[in-house]
PDB file of N, CA and C in Angstrom:
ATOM      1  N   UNK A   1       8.565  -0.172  10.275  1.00  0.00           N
ATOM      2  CA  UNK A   1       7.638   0.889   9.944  1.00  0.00           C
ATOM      3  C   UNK A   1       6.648   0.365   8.922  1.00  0.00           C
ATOM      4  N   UNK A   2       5.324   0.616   8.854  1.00  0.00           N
ATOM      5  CA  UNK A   2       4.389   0.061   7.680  1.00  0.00           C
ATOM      6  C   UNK A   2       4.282   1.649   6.993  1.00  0.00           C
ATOM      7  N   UNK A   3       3.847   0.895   5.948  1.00  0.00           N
ATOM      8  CA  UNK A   3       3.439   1.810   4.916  1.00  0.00           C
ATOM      9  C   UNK A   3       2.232   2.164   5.357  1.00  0.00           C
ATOM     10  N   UNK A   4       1.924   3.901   5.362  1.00  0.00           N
ATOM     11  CA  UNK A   4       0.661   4.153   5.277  1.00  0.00           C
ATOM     12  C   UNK A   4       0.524   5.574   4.631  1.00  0.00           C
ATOM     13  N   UNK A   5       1.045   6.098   3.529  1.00  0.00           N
ATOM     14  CA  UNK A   5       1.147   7.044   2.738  1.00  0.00           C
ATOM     15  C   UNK A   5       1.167   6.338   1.031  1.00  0.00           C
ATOM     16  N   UNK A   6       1.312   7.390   0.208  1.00  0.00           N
ATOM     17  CA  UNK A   6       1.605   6.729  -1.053  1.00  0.00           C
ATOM     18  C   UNK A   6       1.642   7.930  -1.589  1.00  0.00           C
ATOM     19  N   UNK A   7       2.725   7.856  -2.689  1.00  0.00           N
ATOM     20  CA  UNK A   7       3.280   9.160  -3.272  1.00  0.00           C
ATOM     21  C   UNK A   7       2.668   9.201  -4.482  1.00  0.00           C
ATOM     22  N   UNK A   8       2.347   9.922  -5.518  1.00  0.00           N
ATOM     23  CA  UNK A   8       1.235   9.855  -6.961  1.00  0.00           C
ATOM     24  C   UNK A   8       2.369  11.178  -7.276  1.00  0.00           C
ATOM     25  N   UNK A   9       3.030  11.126  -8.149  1.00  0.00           N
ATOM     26  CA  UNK A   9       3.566  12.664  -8.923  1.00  0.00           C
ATOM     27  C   UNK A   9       2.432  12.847 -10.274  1.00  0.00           C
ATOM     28  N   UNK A  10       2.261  14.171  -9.979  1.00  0.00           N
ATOM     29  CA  UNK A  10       1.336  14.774 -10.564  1.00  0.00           C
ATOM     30  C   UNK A  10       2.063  16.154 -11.641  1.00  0.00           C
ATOM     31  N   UNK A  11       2.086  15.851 -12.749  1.00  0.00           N
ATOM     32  CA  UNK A  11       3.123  16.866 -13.535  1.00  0.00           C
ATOM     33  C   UNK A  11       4.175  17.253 -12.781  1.00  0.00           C
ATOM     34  N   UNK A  12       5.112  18.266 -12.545  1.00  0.00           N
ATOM     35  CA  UNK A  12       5.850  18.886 -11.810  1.00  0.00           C
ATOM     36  C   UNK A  12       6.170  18.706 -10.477  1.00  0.00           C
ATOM     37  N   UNK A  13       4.747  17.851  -9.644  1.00  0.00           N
ATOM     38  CA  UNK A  13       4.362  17.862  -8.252  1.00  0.00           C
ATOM     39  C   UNK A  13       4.612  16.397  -7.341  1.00  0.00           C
ATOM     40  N   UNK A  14       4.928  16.542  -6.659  1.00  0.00           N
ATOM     41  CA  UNK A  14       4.800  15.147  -6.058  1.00  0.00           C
ATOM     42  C   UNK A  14       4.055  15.444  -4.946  1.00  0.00           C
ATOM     43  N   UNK A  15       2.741  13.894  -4.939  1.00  0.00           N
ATOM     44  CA  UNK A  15       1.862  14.766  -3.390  1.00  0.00           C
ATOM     45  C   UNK A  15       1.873  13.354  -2.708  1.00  0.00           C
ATOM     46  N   UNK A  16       1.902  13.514  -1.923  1.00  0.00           N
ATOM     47  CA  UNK A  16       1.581  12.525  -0.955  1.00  0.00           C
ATOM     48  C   UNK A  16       0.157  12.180   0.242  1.00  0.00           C
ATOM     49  N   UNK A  17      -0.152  10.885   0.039  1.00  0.00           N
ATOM     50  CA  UNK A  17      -1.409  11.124   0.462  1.00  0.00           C
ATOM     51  C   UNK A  17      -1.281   9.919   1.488  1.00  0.00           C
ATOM     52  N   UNK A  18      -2.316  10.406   2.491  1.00  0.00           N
ATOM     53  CA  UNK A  18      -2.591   9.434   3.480  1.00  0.00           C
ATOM     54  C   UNK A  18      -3.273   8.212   3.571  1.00  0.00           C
ATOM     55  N   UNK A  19      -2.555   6.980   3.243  1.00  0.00           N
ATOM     56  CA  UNK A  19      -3.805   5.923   3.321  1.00  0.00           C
ATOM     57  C   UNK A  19      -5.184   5.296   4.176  1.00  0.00           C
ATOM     58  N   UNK A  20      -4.666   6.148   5.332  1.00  0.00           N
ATOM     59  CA  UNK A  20      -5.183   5.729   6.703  1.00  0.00           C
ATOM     60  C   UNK A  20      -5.188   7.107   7.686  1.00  0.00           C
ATOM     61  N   UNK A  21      -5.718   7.191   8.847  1.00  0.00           N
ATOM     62  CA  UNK A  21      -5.642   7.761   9.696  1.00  0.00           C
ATOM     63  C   UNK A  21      -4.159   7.888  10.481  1.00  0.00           C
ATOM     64  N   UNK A  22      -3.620   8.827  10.512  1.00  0.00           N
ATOM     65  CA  UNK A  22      -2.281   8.279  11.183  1.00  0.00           C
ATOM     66  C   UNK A  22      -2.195   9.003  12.631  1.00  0.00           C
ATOM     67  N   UNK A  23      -2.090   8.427  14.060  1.00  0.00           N
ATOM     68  CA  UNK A  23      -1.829   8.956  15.264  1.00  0.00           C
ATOM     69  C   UNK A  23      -0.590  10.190  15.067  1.00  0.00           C
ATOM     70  N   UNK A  24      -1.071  11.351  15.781  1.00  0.00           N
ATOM     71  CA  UNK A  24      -0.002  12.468  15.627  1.00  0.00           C
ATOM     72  C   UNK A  24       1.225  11.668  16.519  1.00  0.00           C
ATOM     73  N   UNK A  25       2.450  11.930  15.664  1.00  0.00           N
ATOM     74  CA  UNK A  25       3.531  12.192  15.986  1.00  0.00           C
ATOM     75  C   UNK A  25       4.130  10.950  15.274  1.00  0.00           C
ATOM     76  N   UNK A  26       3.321   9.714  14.873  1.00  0.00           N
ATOM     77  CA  UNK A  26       3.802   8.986  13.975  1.00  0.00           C
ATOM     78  C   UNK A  26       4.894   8.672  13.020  1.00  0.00           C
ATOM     79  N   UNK A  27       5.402   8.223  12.723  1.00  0.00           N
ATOM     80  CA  UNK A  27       6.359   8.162  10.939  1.00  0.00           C
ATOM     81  C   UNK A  27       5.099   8.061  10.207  1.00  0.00           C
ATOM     82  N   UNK A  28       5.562   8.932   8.944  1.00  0.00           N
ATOM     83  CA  UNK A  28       4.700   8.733   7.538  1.00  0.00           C
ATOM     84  C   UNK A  28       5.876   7.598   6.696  1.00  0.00           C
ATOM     85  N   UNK A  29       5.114   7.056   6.448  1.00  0.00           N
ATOM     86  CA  UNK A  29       5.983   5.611   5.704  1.00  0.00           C
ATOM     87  C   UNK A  29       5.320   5.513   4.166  1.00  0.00           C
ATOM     88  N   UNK A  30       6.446   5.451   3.212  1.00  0.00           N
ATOM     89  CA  UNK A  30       6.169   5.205   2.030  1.00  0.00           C
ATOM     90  C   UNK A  30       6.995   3.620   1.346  1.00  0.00           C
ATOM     91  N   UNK A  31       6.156   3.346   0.180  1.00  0.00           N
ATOM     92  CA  UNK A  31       6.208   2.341  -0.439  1.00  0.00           C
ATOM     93  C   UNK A  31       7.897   2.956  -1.104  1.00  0.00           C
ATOM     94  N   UNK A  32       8.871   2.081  -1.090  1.00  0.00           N
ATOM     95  CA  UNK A  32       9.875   2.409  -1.955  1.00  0.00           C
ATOM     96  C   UNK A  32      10.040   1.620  -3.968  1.00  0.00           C
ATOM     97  N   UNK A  33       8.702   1.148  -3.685  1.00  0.00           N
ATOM     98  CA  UNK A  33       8.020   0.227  -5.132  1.00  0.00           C
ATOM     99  C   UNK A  33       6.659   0.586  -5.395  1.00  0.00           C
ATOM    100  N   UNK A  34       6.269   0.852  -6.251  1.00  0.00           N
ATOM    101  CA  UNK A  34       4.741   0.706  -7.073  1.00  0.00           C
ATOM    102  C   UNK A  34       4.587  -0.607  -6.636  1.00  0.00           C
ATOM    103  N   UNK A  35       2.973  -0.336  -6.293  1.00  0.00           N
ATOM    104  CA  UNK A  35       2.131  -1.870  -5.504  1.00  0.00           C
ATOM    105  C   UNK A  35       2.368  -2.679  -6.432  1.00  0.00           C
ATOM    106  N   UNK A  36       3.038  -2.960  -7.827  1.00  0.00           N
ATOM    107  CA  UNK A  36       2.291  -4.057  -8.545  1.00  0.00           C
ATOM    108  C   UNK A  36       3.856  -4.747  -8.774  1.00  0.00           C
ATOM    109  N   UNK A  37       5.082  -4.324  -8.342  1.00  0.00           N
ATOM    110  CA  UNK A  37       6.008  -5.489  -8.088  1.00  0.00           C
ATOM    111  C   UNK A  37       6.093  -6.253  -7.302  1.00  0.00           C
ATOM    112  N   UNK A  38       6.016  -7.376  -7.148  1.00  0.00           N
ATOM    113  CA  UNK A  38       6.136  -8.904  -6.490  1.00  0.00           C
ATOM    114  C   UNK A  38       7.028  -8.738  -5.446  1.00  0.00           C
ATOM    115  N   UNK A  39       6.784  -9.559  -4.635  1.00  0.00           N
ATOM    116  CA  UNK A  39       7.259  -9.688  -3.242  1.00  0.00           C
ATOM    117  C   UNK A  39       8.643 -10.159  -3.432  1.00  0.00           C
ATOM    118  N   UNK A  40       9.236 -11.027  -4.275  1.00  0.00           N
ATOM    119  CA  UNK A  40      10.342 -11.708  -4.381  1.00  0.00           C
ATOM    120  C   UNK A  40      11.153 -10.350  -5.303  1.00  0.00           C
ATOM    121  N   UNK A  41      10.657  -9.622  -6.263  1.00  0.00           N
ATOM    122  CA  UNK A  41      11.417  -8.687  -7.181  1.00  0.00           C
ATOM    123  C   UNK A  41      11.829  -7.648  -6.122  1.00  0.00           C
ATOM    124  N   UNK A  42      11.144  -7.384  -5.320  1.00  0.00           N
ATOM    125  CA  UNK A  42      11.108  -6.595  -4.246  1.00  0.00           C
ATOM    126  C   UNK A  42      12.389  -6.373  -3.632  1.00  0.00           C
ATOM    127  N   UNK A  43      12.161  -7.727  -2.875  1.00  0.00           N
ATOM    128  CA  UNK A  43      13.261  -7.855  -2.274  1.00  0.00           C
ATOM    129  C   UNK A  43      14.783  -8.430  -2.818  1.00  0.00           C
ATOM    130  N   UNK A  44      14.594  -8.898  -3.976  1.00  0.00           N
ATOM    131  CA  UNK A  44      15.943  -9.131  -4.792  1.00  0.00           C
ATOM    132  C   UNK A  44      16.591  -7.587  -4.290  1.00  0.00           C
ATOM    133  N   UNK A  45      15.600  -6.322  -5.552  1.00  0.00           N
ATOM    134  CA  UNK A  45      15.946  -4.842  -5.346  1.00  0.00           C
ATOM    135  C   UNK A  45      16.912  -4.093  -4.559  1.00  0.00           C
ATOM    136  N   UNK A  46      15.569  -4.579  -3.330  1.00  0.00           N
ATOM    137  CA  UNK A  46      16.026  -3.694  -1.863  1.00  0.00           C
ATOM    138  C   UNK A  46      17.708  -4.697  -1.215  1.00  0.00           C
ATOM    139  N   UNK A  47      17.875  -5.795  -1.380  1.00  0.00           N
ATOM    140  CA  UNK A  47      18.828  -6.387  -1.231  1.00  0.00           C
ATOM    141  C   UNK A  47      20.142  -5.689  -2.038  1.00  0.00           C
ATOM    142  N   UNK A  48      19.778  -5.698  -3.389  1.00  0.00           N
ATOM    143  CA  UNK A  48      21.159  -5.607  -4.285  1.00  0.00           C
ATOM    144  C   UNK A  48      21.309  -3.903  -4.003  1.00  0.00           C
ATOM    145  N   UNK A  49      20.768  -3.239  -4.384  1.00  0.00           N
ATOM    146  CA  UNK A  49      20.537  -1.749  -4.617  1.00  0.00           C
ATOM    147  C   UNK A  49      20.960  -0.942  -2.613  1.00  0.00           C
ATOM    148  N   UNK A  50      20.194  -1.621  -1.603  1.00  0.00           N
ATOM    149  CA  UNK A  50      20.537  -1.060  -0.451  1.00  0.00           C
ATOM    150  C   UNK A  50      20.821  -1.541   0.391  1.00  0.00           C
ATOM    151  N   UNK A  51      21.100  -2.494   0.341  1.00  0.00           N
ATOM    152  CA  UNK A  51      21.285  -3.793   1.082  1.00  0.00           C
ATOM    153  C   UNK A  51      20.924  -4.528   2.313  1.00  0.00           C
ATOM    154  N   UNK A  52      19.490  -4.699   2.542  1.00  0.00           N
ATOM    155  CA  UNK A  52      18.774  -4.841   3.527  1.00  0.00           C
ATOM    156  C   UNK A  52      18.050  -5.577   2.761  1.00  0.00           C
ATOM    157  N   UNK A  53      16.754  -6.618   3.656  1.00  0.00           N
ATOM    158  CA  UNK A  53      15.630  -7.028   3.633  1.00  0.00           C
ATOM    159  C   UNK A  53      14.412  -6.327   4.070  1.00  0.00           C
ATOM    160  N   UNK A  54      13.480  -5.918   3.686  1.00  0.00           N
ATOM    161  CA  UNK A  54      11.880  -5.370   3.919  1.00  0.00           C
ATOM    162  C   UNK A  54      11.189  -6.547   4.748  1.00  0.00           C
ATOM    163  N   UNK A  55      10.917  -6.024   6.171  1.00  0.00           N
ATOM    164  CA  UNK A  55       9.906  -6.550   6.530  1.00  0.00           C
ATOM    165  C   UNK A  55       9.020  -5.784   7.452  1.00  0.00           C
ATOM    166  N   UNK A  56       8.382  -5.115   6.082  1.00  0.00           N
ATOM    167  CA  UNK A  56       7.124  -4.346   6.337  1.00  0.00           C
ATOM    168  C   UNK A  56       6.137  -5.497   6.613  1.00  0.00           C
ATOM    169  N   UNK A  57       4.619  -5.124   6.926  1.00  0.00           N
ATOM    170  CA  UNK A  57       3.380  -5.773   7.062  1.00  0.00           C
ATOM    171  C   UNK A  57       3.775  -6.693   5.738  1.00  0.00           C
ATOM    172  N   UNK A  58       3.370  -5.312   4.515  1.00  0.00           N
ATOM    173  CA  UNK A  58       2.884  -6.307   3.524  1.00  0.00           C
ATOM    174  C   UNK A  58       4.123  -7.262   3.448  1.00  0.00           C
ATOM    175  N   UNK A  59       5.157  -7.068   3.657  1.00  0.00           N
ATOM    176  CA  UNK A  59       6.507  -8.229   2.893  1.00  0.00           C
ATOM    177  C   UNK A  59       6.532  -9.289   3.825  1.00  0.00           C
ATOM    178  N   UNK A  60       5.683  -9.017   5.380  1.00  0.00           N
ATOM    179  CA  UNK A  60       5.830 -10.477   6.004  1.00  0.00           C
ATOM    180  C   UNK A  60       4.457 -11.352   5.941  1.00  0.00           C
ATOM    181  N   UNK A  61       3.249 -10.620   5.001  1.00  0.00           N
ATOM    182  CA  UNK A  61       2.523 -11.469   4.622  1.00  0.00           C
ATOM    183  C   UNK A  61       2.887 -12.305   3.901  1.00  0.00           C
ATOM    184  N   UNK A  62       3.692 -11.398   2.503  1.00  0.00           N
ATOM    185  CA  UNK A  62       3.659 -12.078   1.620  1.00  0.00           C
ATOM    186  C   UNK A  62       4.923 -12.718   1.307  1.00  0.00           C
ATOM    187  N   UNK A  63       5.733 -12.837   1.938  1.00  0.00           N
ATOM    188  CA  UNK A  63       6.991 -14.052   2.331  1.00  0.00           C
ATOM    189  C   UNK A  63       6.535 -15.226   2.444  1.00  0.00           C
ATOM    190  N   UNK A  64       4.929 -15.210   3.384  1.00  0.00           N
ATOM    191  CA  UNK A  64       4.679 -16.543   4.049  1.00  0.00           C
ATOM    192  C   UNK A  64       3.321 -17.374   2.828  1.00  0.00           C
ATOM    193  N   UNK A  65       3.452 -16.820   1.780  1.00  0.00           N
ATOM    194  CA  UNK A  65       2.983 -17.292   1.024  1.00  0.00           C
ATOM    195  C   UNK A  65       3.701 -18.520  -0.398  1.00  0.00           C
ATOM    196  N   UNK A  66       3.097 -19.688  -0.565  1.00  0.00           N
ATOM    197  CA  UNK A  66       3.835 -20.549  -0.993  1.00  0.00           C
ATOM    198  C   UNK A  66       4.027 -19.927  -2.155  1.00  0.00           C
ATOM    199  N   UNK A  67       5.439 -20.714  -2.756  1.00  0.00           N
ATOM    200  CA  UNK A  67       5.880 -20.242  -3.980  1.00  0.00           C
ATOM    201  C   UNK A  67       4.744 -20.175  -5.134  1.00  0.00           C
ATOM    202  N   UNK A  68       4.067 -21.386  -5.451  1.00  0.00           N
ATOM    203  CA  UNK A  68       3.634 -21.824  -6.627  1.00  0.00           C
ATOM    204  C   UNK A  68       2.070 -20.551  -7.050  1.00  0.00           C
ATOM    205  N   UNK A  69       2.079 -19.869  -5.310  1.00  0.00           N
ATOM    206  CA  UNK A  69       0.769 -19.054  -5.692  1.00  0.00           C
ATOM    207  C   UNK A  69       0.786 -17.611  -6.627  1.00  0.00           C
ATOM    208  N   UNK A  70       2.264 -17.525  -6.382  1.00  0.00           N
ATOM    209  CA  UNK A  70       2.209 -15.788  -7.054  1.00  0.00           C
ATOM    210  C   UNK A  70       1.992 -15.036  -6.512  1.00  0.00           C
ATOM    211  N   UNK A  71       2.074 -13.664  -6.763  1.00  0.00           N
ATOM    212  CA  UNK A  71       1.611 -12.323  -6.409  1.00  0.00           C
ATOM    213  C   UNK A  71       0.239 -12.056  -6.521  1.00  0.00           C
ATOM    214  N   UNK A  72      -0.088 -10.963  -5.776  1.00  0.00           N
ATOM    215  CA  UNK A  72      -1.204 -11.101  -5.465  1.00  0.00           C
ATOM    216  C   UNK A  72      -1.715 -10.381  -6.847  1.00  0.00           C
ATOM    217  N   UNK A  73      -1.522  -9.843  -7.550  1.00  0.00           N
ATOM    218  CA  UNK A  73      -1.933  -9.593  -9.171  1.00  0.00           C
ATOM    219  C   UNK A  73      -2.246 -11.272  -9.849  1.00  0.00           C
ATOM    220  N   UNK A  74      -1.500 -11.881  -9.732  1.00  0.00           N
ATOM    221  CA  UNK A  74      -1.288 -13.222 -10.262  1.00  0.00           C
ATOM    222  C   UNK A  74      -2.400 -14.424  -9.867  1.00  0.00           C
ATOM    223  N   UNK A  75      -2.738 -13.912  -8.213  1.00  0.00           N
ATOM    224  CA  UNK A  75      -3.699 -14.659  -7.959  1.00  0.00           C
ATOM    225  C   UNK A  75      -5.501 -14.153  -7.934  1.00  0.00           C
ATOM    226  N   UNK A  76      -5.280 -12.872  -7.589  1.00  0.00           N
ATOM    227  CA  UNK A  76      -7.003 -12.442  -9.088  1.00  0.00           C
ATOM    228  C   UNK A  76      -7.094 -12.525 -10.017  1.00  0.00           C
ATOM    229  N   UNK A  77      -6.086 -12.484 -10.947  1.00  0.00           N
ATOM    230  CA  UNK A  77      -6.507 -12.465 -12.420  1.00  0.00           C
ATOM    231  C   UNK A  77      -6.989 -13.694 -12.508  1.00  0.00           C
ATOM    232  N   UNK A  78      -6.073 -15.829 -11.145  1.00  0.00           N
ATOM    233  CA  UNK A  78      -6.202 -16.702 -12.054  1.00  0.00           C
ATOM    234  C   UNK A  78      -8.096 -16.688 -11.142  1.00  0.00           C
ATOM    235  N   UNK A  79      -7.794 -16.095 -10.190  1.00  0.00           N
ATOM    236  CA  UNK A  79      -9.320 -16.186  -9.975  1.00  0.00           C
ATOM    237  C   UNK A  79     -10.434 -15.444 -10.501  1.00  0.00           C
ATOM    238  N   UNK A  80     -10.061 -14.217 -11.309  1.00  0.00           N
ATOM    239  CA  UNK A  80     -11.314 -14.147 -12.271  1.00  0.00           C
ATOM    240  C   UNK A  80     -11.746 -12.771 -11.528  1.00  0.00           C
ATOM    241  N   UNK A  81     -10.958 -12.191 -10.841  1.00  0.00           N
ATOM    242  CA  UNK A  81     -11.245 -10.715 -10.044  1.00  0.00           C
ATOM    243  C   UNK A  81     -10.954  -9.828 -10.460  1.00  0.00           C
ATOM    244  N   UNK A  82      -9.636 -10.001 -11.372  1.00  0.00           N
ATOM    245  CA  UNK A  82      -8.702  -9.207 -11.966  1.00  0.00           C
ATOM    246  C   UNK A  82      -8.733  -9.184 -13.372  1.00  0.00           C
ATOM    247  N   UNK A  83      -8.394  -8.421 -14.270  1.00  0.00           N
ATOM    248  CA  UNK A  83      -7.773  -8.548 -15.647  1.00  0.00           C
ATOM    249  C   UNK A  83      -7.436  -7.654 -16.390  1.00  0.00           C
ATOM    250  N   UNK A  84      -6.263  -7.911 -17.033  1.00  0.00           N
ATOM    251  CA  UNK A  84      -5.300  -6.573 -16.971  1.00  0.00           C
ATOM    252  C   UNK A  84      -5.766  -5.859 -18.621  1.00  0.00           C
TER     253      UNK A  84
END
């Protein structure tokens, strides 16, 4: 299933919003992490805590990315896109 929702709690509320257009009858799919944990913390998580591997879109992009590059936070900031 990919992610194409994202949850924002808003005081009291939790809303959920659509990232995309979604075909009726679809799954609504949510992130079970805030975008800004790493692909490897990720899946340590989802391993220890439920015991499975994620391979959503984003987790089989970013599996196939070499170690030494980082997360994708890690690699705008060293390029000068980002800064926290």
């Amino acid at each position: 299933m990919s992610v194409n929702a994202c949850r924002l709690n808003y005081r009291a509320d939790i809303i959920i919003r659509m990232i995309h257009d979604v075909p009726e009858e679809r799954e609504v799919g949510l992130s079970c992490f805030p975008v800004n944990i790493n692909y490897s913390s990720r899946q340590k998580r989802l391993l220890e805590d439920y015991g499975f591997r994620c391979d959503c879109d984003r987790c089989i992009v970013e599996s196939s990315w070499s170690k030494g590059e980082g997360d994708e936070s890690e690699v705008m900031e060293r390029d000068g896109r980002f800064r926290r």
